[in-house]
Every structure is written in structure tokens, then in C-alpha cells.
PDB file of N, CA and C in Angstrom:
ATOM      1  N   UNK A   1     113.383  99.919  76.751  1.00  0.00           N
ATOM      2  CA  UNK A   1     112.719 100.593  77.848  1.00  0.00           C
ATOM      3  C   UNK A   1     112.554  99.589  78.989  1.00  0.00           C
ATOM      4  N   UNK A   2     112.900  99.882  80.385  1.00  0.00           N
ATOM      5  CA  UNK A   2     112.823  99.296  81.368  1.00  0.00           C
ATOM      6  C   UNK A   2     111.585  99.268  82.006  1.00  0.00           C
ATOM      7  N   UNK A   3     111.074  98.297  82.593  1.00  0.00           N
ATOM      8  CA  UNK A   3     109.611  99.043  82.878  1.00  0.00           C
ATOM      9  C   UNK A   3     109.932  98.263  84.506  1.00  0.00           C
ATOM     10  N   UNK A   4     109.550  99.086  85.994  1.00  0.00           N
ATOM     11  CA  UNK A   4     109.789  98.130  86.978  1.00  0.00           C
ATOM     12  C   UNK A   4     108.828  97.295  87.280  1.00  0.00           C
ATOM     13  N   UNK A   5     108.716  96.214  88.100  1.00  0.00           N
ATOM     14  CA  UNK A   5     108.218  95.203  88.186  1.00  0.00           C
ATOM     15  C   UNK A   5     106.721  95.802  89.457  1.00  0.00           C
ATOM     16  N   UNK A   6     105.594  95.235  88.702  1.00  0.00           N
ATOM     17  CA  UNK A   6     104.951  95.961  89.419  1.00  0.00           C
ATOM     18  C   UNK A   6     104.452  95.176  90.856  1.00  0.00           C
ATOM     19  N   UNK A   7     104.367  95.324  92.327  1.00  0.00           N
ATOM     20  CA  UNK A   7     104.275  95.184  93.336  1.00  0.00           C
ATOM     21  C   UNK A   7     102.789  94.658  93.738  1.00  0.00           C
ATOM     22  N   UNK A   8     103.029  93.044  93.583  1.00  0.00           N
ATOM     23  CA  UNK A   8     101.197  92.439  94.239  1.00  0.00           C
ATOM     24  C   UNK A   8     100.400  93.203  95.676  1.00  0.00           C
ATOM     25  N   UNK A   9      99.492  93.746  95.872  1.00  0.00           N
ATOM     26  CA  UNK A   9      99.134  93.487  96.869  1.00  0.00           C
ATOM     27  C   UNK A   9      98.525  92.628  97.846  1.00  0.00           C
ATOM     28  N   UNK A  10      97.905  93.088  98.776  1.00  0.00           N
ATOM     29  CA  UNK A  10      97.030  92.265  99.823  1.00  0.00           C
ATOM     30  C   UNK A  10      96.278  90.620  98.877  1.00  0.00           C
ATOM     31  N   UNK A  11      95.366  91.740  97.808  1.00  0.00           N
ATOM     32  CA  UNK A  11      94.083  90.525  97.646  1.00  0.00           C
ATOM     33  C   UNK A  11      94.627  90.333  96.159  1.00  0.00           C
ATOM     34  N   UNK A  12      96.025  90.205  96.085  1.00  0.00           N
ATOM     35  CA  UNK A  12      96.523  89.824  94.427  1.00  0.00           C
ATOM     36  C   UNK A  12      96.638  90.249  93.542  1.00  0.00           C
ATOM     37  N   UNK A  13      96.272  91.664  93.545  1.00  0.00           N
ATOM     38  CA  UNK A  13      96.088  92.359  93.087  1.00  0.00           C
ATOM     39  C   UNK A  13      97.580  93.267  92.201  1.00  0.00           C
ATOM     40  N   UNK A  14      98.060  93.443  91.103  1.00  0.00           N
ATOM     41  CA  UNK A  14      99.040  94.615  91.203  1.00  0.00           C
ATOM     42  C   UNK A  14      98.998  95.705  91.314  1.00  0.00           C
ATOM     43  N   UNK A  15      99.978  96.494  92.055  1.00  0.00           N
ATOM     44  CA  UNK A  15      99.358  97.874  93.028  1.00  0.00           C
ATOM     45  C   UNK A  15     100.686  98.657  92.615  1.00  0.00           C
ATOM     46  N   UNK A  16     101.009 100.053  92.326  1.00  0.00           N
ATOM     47  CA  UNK A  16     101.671 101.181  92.606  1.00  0.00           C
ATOM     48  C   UNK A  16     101.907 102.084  92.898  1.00  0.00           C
ATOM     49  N   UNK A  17     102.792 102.548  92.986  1.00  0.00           N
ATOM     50  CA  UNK A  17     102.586 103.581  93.762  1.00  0.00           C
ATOM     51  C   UNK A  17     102.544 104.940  92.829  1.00  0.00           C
ATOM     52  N   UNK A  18     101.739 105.974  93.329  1.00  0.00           N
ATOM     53  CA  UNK A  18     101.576 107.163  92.833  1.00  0.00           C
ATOM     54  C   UNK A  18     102.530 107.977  93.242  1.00  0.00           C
ATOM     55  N   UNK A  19     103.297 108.686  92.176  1.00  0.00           N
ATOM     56  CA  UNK A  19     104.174 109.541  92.149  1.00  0.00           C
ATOM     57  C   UNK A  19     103.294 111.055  92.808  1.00  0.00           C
ATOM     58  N   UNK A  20     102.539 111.601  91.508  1.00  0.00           N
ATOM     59  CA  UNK A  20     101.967 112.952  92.079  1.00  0.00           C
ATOM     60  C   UNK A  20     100.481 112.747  90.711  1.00  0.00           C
ATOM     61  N   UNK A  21      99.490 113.686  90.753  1.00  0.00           N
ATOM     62  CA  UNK A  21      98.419 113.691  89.627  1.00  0.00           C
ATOM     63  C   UNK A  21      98.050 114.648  89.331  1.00  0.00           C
ATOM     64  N   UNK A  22      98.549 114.679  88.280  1.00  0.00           N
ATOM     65  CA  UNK A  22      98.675 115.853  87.565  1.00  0.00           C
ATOM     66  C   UNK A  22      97.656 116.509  86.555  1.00  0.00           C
ATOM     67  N   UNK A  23      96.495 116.444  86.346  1.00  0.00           N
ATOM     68  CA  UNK A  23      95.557 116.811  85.994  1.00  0.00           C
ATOM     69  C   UNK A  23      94.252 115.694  86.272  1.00  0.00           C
ATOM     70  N   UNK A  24      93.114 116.638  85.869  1.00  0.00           N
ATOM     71  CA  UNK A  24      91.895 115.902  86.120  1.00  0.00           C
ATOM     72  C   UNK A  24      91.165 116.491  84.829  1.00  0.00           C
ATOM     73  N   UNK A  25      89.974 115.280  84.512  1.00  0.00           N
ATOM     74  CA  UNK A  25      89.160 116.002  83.573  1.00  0.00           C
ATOM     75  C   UNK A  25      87.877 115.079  83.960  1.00  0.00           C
ATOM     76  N   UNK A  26      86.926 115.432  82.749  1.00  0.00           N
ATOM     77  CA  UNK A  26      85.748 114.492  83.461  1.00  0.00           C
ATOM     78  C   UNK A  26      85.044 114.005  81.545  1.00  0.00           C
ATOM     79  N   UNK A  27      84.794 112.917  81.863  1.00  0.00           N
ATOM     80  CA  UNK A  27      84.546 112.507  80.507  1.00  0.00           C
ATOM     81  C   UNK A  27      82.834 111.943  80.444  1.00  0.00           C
ATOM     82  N   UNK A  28      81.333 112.498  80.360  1.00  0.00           N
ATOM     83  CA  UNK A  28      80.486 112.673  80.708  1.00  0.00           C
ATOM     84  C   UNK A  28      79.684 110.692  80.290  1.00  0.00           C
ATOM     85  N   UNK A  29      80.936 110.399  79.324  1.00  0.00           N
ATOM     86  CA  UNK A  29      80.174 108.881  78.543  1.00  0.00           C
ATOM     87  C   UNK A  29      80.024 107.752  80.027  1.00  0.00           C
ATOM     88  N   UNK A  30      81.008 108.073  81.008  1.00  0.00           N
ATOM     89  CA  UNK A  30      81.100 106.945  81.969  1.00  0.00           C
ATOM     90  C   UNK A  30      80.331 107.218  82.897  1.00  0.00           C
ATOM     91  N   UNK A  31      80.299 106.162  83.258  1.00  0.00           N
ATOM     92  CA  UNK A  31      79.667 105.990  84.926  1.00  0.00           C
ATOM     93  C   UNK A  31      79.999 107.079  86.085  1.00  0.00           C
ATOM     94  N   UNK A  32      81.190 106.563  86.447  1.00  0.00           N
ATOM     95  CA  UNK A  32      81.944 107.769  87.168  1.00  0.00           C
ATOM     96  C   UNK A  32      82.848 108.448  86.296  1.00  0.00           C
ATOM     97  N   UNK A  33      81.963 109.786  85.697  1.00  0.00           N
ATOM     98  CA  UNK A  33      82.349 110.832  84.508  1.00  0.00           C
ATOM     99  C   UNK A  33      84.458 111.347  85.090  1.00  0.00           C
ATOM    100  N   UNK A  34      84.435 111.248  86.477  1.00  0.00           N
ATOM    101  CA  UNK A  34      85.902 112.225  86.559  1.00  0.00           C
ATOM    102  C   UNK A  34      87.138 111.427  86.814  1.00  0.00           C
ATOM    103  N   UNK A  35      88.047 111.909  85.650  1.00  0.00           N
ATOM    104  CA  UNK A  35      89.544 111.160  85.694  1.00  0.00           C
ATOM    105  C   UNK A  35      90.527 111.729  86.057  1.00  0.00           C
ATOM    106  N   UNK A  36      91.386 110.845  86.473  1.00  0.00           N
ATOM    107  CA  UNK A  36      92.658 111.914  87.136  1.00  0.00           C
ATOM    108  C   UNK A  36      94.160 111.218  86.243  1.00  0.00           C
ATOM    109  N   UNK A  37      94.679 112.303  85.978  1.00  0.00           N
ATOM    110  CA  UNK A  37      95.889 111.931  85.487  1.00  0.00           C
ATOM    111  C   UNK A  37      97.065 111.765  85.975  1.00  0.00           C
ATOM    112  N   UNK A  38      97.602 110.584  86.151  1.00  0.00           N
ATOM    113  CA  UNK A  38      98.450 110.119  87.252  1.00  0.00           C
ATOM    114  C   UNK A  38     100.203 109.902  87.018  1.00  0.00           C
ATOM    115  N   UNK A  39     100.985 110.164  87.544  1.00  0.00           N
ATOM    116  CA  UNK A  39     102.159 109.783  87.318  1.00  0.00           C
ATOM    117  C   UNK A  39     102.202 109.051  88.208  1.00  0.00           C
ATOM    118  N   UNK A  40     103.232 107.814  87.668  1.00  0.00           N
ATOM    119  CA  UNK A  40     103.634 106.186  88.587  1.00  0.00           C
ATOM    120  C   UNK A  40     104.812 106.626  88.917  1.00  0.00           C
ATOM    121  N   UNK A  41     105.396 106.108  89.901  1.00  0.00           N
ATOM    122  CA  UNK A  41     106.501 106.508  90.862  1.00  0.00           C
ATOM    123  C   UNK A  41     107.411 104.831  90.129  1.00  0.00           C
ATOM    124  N   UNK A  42     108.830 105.331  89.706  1.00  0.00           N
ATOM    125  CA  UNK A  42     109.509 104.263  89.168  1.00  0.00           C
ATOM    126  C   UNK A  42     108.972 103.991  87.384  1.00  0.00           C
ATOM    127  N   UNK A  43     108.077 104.905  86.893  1.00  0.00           N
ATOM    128  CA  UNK A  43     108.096 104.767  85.873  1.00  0.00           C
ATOM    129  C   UNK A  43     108.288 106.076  84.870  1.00  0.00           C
ATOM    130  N   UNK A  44     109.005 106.706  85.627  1.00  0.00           N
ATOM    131  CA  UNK A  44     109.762 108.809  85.098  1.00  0.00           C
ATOM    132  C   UNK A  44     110.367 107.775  83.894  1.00  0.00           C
ATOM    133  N   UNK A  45     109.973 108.781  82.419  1.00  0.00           N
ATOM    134  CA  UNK A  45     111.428 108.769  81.348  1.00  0.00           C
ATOM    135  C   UNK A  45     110.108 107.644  80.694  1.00  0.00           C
ATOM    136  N   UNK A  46     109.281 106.922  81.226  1.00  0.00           N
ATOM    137  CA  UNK A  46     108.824 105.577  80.116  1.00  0.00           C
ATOM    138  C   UNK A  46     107.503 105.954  79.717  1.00  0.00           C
ATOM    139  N   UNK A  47     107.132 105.247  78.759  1.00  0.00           N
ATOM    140  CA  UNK A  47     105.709 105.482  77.753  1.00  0.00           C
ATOM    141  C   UNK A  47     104.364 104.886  78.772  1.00  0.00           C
ATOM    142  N   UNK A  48     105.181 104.570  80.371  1.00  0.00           N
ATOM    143  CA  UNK A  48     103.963 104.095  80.991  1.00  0.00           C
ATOM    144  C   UNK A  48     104.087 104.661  82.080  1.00  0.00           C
ATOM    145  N   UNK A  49     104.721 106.254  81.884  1.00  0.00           N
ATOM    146  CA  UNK A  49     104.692 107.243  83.286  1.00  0.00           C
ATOM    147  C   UNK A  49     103.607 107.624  83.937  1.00  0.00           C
ATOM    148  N   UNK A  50     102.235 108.249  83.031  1.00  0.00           N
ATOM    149  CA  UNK A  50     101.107 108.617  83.414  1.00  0.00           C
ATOM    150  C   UNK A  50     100.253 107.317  82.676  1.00  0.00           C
ATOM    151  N   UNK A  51      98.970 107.620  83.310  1.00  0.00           N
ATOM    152  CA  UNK A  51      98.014 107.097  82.674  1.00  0.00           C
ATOM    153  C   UNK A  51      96.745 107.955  83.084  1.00  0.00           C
ATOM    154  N   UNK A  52      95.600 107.953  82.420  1.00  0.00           N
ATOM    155  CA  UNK A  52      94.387 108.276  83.041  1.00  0.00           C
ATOM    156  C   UNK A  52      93.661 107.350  83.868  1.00  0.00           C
ATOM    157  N   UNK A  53      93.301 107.548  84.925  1.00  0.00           N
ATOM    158  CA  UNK A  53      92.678 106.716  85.844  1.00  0.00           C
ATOM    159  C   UNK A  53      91.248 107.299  86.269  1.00  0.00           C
ATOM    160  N   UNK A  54      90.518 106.248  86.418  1.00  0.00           N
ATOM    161  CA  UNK A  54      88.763 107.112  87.189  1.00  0.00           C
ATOM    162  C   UNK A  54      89.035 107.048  88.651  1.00  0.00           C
ATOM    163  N   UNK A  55      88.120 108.456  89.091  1.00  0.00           N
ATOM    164  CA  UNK A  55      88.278 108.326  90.988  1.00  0.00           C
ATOM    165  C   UNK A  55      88.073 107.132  91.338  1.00  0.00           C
ATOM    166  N   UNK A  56      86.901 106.510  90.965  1.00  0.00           N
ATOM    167  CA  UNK A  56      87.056 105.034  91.447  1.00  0.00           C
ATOM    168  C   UNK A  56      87.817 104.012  91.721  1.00  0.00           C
ATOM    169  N   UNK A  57      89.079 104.112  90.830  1.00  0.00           N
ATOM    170  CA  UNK A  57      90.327 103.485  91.677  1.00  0.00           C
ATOM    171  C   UNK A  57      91.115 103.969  92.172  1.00  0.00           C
ATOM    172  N   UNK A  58      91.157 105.329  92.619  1.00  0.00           N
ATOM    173  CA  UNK A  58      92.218 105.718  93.489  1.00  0.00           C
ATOM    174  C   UNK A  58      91.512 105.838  94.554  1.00  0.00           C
ATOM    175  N   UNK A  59      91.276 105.044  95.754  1.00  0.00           N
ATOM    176  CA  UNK A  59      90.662 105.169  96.829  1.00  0.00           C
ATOM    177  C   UNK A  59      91.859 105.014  97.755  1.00  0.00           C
ATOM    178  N   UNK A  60      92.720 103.979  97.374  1.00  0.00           N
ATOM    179  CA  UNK A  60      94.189 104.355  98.178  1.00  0.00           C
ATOM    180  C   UNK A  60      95.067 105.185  98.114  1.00  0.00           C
ATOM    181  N   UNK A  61      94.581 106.726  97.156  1.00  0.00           N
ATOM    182  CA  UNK A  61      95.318 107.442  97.247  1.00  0.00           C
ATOM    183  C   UNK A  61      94.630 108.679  97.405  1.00  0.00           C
ATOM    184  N   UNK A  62      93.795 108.584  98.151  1.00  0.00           N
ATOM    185  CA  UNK A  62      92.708 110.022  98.500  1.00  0.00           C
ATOM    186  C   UNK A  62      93.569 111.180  98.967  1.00  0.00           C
ATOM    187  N   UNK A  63      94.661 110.788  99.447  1.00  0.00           N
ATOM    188  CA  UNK A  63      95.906 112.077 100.026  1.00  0.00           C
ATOM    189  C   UNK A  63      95.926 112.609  98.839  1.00  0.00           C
ATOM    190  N   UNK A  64      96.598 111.967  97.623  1.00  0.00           N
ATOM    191  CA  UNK A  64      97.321 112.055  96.197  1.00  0.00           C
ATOM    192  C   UNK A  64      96.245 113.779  95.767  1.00  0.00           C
ATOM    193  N   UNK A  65      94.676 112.961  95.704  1.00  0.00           N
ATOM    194  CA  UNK A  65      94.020 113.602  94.862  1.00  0.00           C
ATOM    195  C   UNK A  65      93.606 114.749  95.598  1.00  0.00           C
ATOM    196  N   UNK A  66      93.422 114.758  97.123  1.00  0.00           N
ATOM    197  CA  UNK A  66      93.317 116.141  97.841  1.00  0.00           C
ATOM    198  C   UNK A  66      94.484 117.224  97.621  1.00  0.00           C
ATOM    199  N   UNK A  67      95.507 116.632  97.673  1.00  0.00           N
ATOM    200  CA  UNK A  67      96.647 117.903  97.152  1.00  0.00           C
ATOM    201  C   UNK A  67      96.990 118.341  96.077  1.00  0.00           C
ATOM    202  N   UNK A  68      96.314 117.355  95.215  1.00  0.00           N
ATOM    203  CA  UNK A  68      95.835 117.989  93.758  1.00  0.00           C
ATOM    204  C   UNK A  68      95.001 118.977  93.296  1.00  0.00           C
ATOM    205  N   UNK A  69      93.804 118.939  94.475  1.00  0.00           N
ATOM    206  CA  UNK A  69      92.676 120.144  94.479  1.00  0.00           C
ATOM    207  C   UNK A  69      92.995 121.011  95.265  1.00  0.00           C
ATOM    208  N   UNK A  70      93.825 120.898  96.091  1.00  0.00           N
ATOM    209  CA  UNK A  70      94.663 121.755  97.064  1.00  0.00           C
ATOM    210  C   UNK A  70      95.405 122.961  96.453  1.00  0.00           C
ATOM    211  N   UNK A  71      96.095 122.021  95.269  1.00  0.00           N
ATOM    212  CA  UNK A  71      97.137 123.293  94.423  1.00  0.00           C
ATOM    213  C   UNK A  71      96.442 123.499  93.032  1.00  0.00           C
ATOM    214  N   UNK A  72      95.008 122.250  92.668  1.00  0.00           N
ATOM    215  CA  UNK A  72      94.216 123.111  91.585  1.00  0.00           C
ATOM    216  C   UNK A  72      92.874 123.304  91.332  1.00  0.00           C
ATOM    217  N   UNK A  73      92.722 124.453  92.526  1.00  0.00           N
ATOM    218  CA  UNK A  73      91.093 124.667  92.538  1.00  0.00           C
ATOM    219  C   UNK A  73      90.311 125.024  90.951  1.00  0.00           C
ATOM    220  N   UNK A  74      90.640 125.155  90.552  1.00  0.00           N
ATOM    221  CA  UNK A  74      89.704 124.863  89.132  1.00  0.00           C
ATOM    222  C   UNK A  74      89.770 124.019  88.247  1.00  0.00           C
ATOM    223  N   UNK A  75      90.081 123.040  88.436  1.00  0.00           N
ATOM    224  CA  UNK A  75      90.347 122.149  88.016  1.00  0.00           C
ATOM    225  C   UNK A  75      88.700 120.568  88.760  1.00  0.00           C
ATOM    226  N   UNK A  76      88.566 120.048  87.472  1.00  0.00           N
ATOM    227  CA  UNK A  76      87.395 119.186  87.847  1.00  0.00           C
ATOM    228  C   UNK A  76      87.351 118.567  88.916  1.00  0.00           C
ATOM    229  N   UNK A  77      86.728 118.252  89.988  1.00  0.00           N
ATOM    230  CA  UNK A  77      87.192 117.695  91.109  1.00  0.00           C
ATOM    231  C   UNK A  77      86.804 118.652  92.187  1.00  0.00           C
ATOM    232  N   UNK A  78      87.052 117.378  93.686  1.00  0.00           N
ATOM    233  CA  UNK A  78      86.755 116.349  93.385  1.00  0.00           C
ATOM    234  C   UNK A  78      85.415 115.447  93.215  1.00  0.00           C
ATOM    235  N   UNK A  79      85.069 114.410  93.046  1.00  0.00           N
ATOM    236  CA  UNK A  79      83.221 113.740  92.683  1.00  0.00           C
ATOM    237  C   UNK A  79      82.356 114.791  93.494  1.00  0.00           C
ATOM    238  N   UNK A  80      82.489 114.614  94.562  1.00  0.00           N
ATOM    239  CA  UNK A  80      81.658 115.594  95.413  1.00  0.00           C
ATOM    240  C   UNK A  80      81.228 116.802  94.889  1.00  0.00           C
ATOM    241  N   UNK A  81      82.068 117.457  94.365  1.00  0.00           N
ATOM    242  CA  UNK A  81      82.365 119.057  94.012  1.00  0.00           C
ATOM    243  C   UNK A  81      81.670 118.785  92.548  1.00  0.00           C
ATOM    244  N   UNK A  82      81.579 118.153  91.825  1.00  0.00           N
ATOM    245  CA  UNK A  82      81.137 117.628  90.214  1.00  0.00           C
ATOM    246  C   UNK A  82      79.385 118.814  90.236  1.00  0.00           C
ATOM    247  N   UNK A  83      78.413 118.346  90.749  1.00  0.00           N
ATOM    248  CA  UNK A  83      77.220 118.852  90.692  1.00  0.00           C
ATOM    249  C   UNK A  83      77.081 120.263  90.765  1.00  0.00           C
ATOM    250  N   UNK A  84      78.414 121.316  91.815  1.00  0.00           N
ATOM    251  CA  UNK A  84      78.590 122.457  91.877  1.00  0.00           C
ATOM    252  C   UNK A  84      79.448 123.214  90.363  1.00  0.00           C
ATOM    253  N   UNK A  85      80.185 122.351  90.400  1.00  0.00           N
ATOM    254  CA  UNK A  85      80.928 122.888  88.746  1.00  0.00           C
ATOM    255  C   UNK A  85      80.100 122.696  87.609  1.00  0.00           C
ATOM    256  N   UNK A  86      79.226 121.901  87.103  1.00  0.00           N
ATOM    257  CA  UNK A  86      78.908 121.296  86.235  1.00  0.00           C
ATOM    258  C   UNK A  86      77.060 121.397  86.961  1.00  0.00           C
ATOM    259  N   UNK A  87      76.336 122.820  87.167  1.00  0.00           N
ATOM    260  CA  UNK A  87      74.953 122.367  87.363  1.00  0.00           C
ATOM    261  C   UNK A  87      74.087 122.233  86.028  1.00  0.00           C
ATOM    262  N   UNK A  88      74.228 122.249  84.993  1.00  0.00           N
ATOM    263  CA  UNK A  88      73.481 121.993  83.839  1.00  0.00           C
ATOM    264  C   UNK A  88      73.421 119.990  84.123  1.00  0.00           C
ATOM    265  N   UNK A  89      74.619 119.507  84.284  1.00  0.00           N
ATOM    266  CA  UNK A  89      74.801 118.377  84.057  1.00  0.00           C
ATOM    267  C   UNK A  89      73.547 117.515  85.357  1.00  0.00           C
ATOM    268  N   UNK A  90      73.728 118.410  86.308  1.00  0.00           N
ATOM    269  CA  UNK A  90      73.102 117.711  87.748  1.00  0.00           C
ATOM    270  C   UNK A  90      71.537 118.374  87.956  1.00  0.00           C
ATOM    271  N   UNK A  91      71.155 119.207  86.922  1.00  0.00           N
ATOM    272  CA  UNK A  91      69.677 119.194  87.210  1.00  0.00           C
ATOM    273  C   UNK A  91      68.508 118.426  87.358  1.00  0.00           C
ATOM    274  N   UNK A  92      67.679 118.813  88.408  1.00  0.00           N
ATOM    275  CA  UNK A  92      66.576 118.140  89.011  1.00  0.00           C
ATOM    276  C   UNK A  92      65.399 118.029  88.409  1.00  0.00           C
TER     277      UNK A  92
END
């Protein structure tokens, strides 16, 4: 399996690029409960195509995850929207 070489950024970081994200769920044990399921662009066909990721690191891809809620309004998402889907969870 080929895996491509992944691309440093700015602060040293290794960075890729997002293909498309393809589901969301929300897992209530974490901090920031909602995850998004991501396909990597250059990694189609390998065991490291998707991964689950928390909103918290996709902040460079806020496009990614708006056209995700764009084409799946029922679907968890996004943080904002969490307290309206889920009011048992956000009571006062």
C-alpha cells in the first residue's frame, strides 16, 4: 500500500487535504462531543482514506463541513446546531 507523503505546513505541522466528509456523529464522552468523518484527498483505495476527526480540527476546512450540512440536514451538526438537536443533553 502506497501511502502519499504528507505535506508540512506553516507552523510544522503535517496538514492535508480534505477530499469531501462524509458523515458526522457526536460521541457525548468528549469535550467537543461532534465528529466528522473525513475522506483525505490522495489517499482513495488505502486503509488511511477516512478517518474520524473532532470539529476542533477542522477549522481549515469550515467550507468542507458547511457543504456537508448543506447536503445533510439531519445529520449531527454543526457545534452550533448541537443544543437544538440534542435539548435533553443542553438543559438548564
Amino acid at each position: 500500500e502506497i501511502i502519499p507523503p504528507r505535506e508540512p505546513s506553516e507552523d510544522g505541522e503535517e496538514e492535508q487535504e480534505i477530499s469531501e466528509i462524509v458523515d458526522s456523529k457526536v460521541d457525548w464522552r468528549r469535550r467537543t462531543p461532534l465528529l466528522y468523518l473525513v475522506c483525505w484527498l490522495g489517499y482513495e483505495g488505502t486503509s488511511q482514506e477516512t478517518e474520524w476527526l473532532l470539529d476542533d480540527k477542522l477549522d481549515h476546512a469550515r467550507e468542507a463541513v458547511s457543504d456537508f450540512h448543506e447536503t445533510n440536514p439531519d445529520k449531527p451538526g454543526p457545534l452550533s446546531k448541537l443544543p437544538e438537536q440534542f435539548p435533553s443533553r443542553f438543559k438548564k
